[in-house]
Structure formats: C-alpha cells, structure tokens
N, C-alpha and C. Protein backbone atom coordinates (compact mmCIF):
# COMPACT_ATOMS: atom_id res chain seq x y z
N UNK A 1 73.95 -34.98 15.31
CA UNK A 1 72.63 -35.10 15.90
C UNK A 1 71.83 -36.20 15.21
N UNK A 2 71.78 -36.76 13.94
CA UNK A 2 71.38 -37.15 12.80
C UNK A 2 71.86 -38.37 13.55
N UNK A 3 73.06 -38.86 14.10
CA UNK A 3 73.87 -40.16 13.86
C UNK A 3 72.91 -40.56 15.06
N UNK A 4 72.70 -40.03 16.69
CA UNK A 4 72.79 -39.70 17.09
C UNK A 4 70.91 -40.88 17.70
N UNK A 5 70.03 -39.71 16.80
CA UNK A 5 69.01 -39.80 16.98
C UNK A 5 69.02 -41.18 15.98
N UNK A 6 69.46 -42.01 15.17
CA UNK A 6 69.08 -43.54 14.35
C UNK A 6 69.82 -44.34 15.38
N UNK A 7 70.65 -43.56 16.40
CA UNK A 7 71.57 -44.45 17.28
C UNK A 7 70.22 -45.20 18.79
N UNK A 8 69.31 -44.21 19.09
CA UNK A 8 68.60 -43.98 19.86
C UNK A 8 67.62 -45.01 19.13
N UNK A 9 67.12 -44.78 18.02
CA UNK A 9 65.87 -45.99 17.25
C UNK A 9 66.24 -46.84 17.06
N UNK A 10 67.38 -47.43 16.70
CA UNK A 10 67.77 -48.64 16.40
C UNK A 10 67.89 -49.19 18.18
N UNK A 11 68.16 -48.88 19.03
CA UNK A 11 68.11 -49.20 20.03
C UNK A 11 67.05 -49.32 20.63
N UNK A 12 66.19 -48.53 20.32
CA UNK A 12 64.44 -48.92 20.44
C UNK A 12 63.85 -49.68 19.98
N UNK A 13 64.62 -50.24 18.71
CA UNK A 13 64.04 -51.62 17.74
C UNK A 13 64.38 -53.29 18.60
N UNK A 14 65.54 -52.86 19.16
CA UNK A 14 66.43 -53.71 19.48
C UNK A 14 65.96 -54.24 21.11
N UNK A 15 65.27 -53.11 22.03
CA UNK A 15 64.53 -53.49 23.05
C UNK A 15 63.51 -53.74 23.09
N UNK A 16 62.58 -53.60 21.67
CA UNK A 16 61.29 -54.04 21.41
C UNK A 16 61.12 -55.16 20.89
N UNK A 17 62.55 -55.12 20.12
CA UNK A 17 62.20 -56.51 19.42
C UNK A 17 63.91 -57.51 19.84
N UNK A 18 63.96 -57.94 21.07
CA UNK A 18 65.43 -58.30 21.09
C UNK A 18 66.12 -59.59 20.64
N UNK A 19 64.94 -60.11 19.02
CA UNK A 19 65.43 -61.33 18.51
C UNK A 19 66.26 -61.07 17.34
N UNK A 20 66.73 -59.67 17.09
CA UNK A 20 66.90 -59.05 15.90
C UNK A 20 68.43 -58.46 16.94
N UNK A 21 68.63 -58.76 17.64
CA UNK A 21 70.12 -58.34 18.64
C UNK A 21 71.34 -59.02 17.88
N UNK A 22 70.92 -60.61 17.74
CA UNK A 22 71.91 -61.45 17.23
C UNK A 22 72.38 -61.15 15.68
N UNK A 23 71.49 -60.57 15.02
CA UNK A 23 71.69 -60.32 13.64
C UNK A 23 72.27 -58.59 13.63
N UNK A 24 72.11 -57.80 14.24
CA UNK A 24 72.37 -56.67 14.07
C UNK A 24 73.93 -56.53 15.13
N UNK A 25 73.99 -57.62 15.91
CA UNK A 25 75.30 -57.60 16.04
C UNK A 25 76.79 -58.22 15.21
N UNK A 26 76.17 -58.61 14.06
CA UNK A 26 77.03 -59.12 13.23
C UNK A 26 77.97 -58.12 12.80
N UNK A 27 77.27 -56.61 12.96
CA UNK A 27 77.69 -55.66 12.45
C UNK A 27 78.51 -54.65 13.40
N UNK A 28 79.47 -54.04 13.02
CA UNK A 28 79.89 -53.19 14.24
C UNK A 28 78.60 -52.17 14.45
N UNK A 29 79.25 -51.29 15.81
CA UNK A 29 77.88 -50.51 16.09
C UNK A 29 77.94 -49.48 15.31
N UNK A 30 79.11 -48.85 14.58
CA UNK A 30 78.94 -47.60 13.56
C UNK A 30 77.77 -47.85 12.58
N UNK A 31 77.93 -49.21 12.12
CA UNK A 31 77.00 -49.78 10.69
C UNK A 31 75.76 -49.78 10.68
N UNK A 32 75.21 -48.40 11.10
CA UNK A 32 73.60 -47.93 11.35
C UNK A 32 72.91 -48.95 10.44
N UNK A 33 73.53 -48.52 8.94
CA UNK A 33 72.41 -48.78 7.66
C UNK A 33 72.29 -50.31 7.86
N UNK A 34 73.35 -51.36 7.80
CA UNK A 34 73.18 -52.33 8.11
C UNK A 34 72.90 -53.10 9.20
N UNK A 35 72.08 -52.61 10.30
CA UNK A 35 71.98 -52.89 11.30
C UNK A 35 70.13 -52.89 11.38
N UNK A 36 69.72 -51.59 10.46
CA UNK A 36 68.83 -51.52 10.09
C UNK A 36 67.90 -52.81 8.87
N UNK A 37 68.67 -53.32 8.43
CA UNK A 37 68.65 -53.55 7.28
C UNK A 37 68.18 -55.37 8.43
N UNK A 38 68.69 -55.06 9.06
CA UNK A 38 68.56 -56.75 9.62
C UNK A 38 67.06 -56.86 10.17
N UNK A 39 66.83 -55.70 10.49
CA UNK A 39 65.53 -55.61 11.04
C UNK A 39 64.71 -56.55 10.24
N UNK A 40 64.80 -55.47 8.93
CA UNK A 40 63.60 -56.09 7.55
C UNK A 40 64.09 -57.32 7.57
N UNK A 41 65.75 -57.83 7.46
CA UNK A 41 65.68 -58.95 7.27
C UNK A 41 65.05 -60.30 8.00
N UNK A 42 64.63 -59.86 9.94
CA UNK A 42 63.91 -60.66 10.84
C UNK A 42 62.88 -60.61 10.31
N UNK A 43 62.12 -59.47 9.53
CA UNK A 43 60.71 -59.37 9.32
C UNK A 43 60.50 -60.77 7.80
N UNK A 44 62.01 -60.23 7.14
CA UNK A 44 61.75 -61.38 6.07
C UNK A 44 61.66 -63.20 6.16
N UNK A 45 62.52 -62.95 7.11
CA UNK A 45 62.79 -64.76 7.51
C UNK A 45 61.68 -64.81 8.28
N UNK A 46 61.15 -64.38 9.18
CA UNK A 46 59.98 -64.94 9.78
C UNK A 46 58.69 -64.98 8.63
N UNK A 47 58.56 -64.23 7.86
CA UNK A 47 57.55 -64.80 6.85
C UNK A 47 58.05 -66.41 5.98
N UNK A 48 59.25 -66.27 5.93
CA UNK A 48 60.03 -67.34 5.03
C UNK A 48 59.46 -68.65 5.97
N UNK A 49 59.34 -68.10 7.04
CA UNK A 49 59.70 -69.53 7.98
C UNK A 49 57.91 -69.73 8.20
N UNK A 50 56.78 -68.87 7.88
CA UNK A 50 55.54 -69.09 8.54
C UNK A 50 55.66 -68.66 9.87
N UNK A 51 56.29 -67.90 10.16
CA UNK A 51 56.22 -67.17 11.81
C UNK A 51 55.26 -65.98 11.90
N UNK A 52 54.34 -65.80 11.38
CA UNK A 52 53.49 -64.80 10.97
C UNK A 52 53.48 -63.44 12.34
N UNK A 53 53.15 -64.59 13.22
CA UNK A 53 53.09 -63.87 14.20
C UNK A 53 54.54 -62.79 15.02
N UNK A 54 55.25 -63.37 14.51
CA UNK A 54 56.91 -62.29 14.89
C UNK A 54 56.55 -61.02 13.91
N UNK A 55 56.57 -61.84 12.84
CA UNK A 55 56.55 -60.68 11.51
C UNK A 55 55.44 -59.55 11.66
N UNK A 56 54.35 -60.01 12.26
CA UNK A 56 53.44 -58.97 12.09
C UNK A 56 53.22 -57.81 13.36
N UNK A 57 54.81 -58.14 14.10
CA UNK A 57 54.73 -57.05 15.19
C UNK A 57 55.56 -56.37 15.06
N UNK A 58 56.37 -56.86 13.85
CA UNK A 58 57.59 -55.28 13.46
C UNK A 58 56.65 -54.95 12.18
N UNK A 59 55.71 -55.14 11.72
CA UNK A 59 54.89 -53.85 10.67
C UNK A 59 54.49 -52.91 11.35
N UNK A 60 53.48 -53.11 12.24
CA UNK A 60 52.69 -52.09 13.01
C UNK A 60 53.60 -50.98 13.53
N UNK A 61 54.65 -51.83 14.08
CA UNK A 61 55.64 -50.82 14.91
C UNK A 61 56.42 -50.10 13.90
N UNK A 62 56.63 -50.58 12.64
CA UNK A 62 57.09 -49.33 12.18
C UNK A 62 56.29 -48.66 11.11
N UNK A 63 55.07 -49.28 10.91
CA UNK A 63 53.95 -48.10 10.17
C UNK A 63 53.78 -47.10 11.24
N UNK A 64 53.75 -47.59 12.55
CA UNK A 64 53.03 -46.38 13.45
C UNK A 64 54.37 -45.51 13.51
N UNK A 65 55.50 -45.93 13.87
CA UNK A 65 56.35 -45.13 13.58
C UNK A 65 56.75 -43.69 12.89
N UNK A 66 56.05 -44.58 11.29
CA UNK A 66 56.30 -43.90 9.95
C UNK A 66 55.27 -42.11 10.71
N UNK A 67 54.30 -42.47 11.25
CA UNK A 67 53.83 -41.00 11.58
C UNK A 67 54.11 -39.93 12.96
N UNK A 68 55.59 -40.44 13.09
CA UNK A 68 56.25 -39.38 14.45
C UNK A 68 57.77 -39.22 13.78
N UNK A 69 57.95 -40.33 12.63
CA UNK A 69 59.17 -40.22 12.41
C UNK A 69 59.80 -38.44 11.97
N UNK A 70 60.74 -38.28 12.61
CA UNK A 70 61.51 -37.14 11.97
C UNK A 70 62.22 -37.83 10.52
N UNK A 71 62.68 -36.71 9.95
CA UNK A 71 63.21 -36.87 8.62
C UNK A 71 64.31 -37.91 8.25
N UNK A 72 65.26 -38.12 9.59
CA UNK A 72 66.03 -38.82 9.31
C UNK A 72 65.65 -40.41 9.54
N UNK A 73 64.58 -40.40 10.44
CA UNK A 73 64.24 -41.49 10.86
C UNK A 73 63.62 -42.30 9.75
N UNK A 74 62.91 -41.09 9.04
CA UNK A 74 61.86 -41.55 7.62
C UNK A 74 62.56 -42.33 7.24
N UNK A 75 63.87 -41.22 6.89
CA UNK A 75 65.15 -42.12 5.48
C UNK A 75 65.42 -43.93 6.07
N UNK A 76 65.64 -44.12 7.17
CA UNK A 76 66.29 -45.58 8.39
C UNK A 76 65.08 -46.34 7.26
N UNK A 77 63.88 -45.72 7.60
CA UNK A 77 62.78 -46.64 7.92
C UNK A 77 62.68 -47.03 6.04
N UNK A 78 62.40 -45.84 5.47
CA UNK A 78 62.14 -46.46 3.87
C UNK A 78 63.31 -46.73 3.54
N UNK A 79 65.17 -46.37 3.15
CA UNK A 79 65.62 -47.31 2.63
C UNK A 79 66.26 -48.21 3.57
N UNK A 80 66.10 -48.00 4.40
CA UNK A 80 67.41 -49.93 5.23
C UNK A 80 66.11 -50.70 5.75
N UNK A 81 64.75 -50.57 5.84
CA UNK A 81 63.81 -51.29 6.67
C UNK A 81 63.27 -51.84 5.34
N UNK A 82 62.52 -50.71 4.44
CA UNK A 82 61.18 -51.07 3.74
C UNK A 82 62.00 -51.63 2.55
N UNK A 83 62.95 -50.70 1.73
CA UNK A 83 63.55 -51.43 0.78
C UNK A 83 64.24 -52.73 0.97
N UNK A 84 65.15 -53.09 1.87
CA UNK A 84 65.51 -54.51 2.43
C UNK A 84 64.43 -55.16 2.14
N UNK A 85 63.01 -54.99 2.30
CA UNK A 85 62.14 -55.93 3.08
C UNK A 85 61.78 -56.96 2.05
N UNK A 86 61.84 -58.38 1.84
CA UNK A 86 61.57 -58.99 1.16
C UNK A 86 62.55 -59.52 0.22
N UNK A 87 64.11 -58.53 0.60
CA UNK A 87 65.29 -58.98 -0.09
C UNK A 87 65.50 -60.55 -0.18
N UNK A 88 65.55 -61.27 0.57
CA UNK A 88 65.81 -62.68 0.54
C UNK A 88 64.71 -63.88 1.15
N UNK A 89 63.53 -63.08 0.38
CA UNK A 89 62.31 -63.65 0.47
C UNK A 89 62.08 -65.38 -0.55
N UNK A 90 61.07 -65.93 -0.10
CA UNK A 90 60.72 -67.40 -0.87
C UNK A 90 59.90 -67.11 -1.16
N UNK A 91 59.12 -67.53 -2.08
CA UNK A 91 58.21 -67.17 -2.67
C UNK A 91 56.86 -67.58 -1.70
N UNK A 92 57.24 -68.71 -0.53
CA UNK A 92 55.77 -68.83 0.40
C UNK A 92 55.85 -67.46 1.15
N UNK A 93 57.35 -66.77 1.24
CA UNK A 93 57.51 -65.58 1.97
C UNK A 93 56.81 -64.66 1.80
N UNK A 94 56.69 -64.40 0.57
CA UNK A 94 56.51 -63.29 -0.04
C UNK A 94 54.71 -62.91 -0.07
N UNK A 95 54.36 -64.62 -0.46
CA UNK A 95 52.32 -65.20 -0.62
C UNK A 95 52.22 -64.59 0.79
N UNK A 96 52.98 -64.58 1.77
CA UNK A 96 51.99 -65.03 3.01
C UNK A 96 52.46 -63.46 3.64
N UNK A 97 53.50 -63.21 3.60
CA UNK A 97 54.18 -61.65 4.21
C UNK A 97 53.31 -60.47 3.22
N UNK A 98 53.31 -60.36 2.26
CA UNK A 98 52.89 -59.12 0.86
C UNK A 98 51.75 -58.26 1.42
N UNK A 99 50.63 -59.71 1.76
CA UNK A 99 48.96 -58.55 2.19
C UNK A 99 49.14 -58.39 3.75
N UNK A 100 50.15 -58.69 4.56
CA UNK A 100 50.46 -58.25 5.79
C UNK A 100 50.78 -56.57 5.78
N UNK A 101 51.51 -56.31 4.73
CA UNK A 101 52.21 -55.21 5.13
C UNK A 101 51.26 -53.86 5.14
N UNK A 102 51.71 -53.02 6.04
CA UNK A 102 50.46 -52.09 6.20
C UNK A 102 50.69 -51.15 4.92
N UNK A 103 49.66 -50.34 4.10
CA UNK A 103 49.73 -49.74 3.13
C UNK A 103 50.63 -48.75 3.16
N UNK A 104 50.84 -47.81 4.31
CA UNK A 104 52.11 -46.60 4.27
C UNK A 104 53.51 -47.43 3.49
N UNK A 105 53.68 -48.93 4.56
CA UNK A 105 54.63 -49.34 4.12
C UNK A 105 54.95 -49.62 2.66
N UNK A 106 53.38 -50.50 2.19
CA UNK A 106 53.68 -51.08 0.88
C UNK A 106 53.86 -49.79 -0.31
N UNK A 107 52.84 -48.26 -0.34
CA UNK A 107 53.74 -47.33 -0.66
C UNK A 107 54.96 -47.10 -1.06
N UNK A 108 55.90 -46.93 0.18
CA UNK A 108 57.17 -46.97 0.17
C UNK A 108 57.86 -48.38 -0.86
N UNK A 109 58.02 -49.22 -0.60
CA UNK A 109 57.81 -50.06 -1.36
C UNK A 109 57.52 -50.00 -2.62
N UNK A 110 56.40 -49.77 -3.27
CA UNK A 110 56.28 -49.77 -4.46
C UNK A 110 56.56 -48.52 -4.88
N UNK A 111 57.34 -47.38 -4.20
CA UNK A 111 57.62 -46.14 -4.54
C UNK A 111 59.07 -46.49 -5.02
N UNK A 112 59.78 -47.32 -4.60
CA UNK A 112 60.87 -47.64 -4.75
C UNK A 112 61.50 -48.88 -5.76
N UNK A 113 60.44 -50.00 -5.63
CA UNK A 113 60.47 -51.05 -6.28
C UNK A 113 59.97 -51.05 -7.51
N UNK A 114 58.84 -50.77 -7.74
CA UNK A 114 58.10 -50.39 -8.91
C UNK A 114 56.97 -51.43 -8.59
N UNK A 115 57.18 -52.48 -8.22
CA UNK A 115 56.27 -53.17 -8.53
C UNK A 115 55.89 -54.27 -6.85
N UNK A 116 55.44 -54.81 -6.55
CA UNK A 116 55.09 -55.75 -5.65
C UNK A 116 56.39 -56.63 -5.47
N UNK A 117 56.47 -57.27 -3.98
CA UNK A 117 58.08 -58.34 -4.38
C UNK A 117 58.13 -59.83 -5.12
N UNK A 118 59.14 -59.92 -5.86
CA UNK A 118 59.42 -61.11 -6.50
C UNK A 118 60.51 -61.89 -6.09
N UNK A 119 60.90 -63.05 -6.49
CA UNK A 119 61.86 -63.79 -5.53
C UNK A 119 63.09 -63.59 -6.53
N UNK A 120 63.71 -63.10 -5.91
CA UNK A 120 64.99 -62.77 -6.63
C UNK A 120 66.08 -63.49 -6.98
C-alpha cells in the first residue's frame, strides 16, 4: 500500500511538474527514492541556473503538501526531496534558492543538516 501510494505522488509531481520526467526517467520505475531525489535535484539546478521562477513552484507545492501528507509521503518528502535539496548546489545556488525555501521545509532541513546549505 506504502509502495503504492509514493507510486501515485511521484506521478503527481511528474504531471505537475513534467520538466523533472527526463531526469526521473534515468531511473527505472521501481527506484521511488531516486526518482524522488531528482525532484530536489530540478529544484537545485534551477536555482544554480537563476531560474527562480521554476524553482519556486516546486516549494509551495511541496510545503503545501507537507500538511495532507500521510506518513509515508512525509518520509518521500523530508528524506529524497528536502535532504537532496541543495546537494549539488553553487554557491549563487544556494545565495539565491536558501531564503526561497518555505520554513516547514527549511525545518526539515536543518533538522537533518544541522546547519543551513554549503557548497559541498
């Protein structure tokens, strides 16, 4: 039921947002976590790149998310979305993406990270 219902959201990510198709098909379709994970990574390259405007329509959608999510959905969203997020960030990425992110998210985030993102 679990597989089931991230099979259903990721497919909701994927018709909402269908520039994130090409990257999440790199992956077979079993590879939930990494499929997820590409998401954050569209959210990261479009800050990398100054696309502000791509980037700032997968926050909303998944802060608002964060408050219908069921349990398993939580887990998708904080580790393959929020923790990814900023993985292969530039440092203009990071200046210009950081005060975008909505606070539930950055939370998560610094619940996990410890600290704000750095360029790794």
């Amino acid at each position: 039921m679990a597989r089931q219902e991230i099979i259903l959201f990721i497919d909701e990510i994927r018709s909402n947002f269908p520039d994130v198709i090409p990257l999440m098909d790199k992956h077979e379709s079993w590879e939930l976590t990494f499929r997820m994970e590409e998401f954050a990574n569209l959210t990261t390259f479009a800050f990398n790149e100054n696309k502000v405007t791509n980037a700032i329509k997968h926050l909303p959608y998944m802060n608002l998310k964060l408050d219908s999510a069921s349990p398993t959905e939580l887990k998708y969203i904080d580790a393959y979305y929020v923790e990814q997020l900023f993985w292969k960030a530039t440092h203009i990425g990071i200046e210009i993406g950081w005060p975008l992110v909505p606070d539930k998210l950055k939370k998560l985030y610094l619940d996990f990270h410890g600290r704000k993102p750095k360029i790794q």
